[in-house]
C-alpha atoms as a PDB file:
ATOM      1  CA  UNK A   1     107.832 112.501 107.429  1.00  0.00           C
ATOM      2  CA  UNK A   2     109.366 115.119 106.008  1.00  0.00           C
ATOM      3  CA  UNK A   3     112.430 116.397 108.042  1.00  0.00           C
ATOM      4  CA  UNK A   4     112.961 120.229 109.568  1.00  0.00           C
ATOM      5  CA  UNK A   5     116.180 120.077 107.609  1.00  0.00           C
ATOM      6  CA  UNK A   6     114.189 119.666 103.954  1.00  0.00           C
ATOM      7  CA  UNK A   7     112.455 122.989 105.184  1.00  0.00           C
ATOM      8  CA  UNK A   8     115.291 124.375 106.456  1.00  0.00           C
ATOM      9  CA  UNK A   9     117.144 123.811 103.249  1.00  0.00           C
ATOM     10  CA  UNK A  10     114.183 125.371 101.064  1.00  0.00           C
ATOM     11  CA  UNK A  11     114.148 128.227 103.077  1.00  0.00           C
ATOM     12  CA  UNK A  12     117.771 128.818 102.391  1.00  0.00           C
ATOM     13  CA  UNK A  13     117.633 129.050  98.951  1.00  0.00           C
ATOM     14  CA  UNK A  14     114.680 131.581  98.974  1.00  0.00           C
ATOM     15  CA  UNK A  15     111.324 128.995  98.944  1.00  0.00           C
ATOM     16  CA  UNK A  16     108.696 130.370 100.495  1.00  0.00           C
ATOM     17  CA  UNK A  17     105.673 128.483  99.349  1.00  0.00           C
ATOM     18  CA  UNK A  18     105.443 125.055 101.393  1.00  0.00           C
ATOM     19  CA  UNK A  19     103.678 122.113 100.206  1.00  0.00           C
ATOM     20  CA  UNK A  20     103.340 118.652 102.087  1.00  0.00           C
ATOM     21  CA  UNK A  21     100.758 115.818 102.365  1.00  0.00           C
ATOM     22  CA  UNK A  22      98.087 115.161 104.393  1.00  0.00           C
ATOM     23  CA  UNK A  23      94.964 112.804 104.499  1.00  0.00           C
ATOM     24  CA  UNK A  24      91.364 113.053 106.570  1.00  0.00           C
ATOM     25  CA  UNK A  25      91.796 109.049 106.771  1.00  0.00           C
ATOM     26  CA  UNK A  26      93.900 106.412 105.045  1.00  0.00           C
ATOM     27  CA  UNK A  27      97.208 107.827 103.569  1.00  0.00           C
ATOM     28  CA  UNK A  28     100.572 109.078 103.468  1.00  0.00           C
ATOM     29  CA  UNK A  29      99.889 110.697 106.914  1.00  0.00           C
ATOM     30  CA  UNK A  30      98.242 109.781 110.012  1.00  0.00           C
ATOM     31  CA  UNK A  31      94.290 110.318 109.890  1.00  0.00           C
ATOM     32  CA  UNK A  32      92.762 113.797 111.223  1.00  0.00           C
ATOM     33  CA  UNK A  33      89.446 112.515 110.962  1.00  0.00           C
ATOM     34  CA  UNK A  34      89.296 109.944 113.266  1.00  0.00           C
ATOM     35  CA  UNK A  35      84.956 110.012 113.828  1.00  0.00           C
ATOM     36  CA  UNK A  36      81.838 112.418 114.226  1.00  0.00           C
ATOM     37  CA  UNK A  37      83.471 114.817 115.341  1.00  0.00           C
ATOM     38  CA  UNK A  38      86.251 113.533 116.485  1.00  0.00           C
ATOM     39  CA  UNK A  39      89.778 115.180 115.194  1.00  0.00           C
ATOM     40  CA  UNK A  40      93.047 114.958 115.507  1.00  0.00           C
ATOM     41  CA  UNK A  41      95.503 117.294 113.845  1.00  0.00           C
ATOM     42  CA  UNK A  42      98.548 117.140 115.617  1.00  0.00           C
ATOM     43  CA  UNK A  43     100.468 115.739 112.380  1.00  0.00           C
ATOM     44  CA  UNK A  44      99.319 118.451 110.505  1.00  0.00           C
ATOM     45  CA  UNK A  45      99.879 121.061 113.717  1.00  0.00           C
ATOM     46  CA  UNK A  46     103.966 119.423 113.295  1.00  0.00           C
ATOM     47  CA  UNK A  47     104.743 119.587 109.701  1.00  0.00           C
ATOM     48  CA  UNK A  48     103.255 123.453 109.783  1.00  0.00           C
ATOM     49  CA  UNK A  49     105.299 124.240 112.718  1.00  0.00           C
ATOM     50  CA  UNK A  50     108.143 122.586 111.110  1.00  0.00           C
ATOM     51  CA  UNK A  51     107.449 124.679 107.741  1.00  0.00           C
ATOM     52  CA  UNK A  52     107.277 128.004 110.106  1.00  0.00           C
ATOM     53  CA  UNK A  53     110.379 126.985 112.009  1.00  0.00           C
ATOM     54  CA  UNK A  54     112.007 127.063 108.790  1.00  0.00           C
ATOM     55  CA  UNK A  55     110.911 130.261 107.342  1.00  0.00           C
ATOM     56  CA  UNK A  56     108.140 132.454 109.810  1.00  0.00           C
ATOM     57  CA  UNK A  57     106.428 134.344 107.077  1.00  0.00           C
ATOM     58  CA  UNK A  58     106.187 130.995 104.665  1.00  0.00           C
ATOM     59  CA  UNK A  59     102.761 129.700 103.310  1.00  0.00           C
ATOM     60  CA  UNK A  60     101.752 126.804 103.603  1.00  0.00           C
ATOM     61  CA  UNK A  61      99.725 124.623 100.703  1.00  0.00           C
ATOM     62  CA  UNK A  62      98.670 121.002 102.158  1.00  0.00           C
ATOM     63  CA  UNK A  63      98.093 118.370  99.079  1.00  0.00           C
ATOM     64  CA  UNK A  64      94.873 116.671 100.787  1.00  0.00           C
ATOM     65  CA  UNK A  65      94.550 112.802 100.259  1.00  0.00           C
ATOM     66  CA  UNK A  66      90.439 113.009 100.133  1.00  0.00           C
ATOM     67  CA  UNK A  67      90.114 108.833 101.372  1.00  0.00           C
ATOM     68  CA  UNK A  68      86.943 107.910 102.985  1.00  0.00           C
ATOM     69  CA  UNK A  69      86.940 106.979 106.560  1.00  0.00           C
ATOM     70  CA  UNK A  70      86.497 103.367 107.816  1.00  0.00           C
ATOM     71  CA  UNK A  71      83.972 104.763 110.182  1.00  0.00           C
ATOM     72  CA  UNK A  72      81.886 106.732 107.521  1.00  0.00           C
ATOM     73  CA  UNK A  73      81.748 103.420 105.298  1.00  0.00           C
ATOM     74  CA  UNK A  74      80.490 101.346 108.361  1.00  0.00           C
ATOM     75  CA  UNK A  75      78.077 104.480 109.457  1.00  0.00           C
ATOM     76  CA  UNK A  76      76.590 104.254 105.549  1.00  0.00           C
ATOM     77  CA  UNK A  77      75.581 100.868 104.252  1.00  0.00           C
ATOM     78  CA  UNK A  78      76.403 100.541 100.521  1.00  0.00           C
ATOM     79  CA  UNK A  79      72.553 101.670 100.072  1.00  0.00           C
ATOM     80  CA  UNK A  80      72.824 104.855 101.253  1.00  0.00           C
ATOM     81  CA  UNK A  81      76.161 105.452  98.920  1.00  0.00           C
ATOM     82  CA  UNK A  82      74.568 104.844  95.697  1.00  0.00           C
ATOM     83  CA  UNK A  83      72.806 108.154  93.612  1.00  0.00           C
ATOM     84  CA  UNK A  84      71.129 108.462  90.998  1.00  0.00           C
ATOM     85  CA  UNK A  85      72.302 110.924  87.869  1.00  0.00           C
ATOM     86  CA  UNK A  86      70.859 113.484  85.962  1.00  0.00           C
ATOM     87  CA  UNK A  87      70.366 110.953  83.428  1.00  0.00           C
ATOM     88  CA  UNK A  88      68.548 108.291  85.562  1.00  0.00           C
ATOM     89  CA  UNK A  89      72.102 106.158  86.117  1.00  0.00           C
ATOM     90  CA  UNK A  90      72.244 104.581  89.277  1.00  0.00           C
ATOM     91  CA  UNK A  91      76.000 104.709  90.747  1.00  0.00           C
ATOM     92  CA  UNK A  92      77.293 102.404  93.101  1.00  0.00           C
ATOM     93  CA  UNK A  93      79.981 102.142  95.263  1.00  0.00           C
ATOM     94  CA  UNK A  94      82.982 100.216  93.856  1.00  0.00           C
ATOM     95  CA  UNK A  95      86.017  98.208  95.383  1.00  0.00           C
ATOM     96  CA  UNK A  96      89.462  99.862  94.760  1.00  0.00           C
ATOM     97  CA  UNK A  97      92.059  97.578  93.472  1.00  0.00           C
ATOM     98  CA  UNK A  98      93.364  96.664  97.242  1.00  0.00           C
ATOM     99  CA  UNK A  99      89.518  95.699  98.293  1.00  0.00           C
ATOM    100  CA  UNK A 100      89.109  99.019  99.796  1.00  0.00           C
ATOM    101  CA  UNK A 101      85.207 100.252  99.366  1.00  0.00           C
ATOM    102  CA  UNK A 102      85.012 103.558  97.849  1.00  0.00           C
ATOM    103  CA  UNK A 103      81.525 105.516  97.682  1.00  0.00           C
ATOM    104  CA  UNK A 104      80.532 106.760  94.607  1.00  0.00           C
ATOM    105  CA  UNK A 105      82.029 110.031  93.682  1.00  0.00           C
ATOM    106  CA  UNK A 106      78.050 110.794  92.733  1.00  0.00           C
ATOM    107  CA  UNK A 107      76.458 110.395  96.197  1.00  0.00           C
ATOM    108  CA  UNK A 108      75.159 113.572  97.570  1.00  0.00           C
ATOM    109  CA  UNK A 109      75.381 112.418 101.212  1.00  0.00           C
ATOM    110  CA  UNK A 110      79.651 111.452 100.427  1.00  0.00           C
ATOM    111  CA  UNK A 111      80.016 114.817  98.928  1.00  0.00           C
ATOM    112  CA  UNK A 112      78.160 116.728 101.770  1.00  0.00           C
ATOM    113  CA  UNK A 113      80.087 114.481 104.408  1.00  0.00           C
ATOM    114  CA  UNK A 114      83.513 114.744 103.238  1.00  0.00           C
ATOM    115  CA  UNK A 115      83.574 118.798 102.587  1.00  0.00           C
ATOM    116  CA  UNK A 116      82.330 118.663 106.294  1.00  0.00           C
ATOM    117  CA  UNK A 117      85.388 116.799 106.607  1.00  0.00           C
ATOM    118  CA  UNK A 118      87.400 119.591 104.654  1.00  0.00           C
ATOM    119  CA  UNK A 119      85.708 122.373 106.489  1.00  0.00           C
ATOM    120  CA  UNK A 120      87.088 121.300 109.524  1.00  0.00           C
END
């Protein structure tokens, strides 16, 4: 987790953009989006207070880890993940290299579903 100190010390030599990572699921970070409608962004609430601590009038720019929820994958059968492109192309979803499912990029119900997520 990164450390008041590392904010402190950016703040000190005149940083005032802040920039740390955060996920809606799997990740660096705990998950915020733990189900329908079900958040939790108390991480996220402590590394902003921690930025603001440092330096009040900083800004902050989260890097968001876009994973796919457990939940959403068992909520959407591999079916329902596939789409079809402009071109007729029928794309599936894949396994990452550690097993992991991961929708197709394509699917019009993962894109709708995860800026949802982002909106949030």
């Amino acid at each position: 987790m990164p450390e008041p100190r590392y904010f402190r010390q950016l703040a000190g030599v005149g940083c005032r953009v802040f920039s740390f990572s955060t996920n809606l699921s799997l990740g660096f970070r705990p998950a915020t989006w733990l189900g329908p409608d079900r958040w939790d962004f108390s991480d996220l609430d402590t590394l902003a207070h921690r930025v603001l601590d440092a330096r009040p009038d900083g800004l902050i720019m989260p890097r968001i880890l876009l994973e796919t929820p457990d939940w959403w994958l068992q909520q959407h059968p591999e079916k329902s993940r596939c789409s079809t492109t402009a071109g007729g192309f029928i794309t599936r979803a894949s396994e990452s290299r550690s097993g992991t499912v991961v929708p197709s990029i394509a699917s019009l119900l993962w894109r709708r579903d995860m800026a949802a997520g982002l909106q949030h």
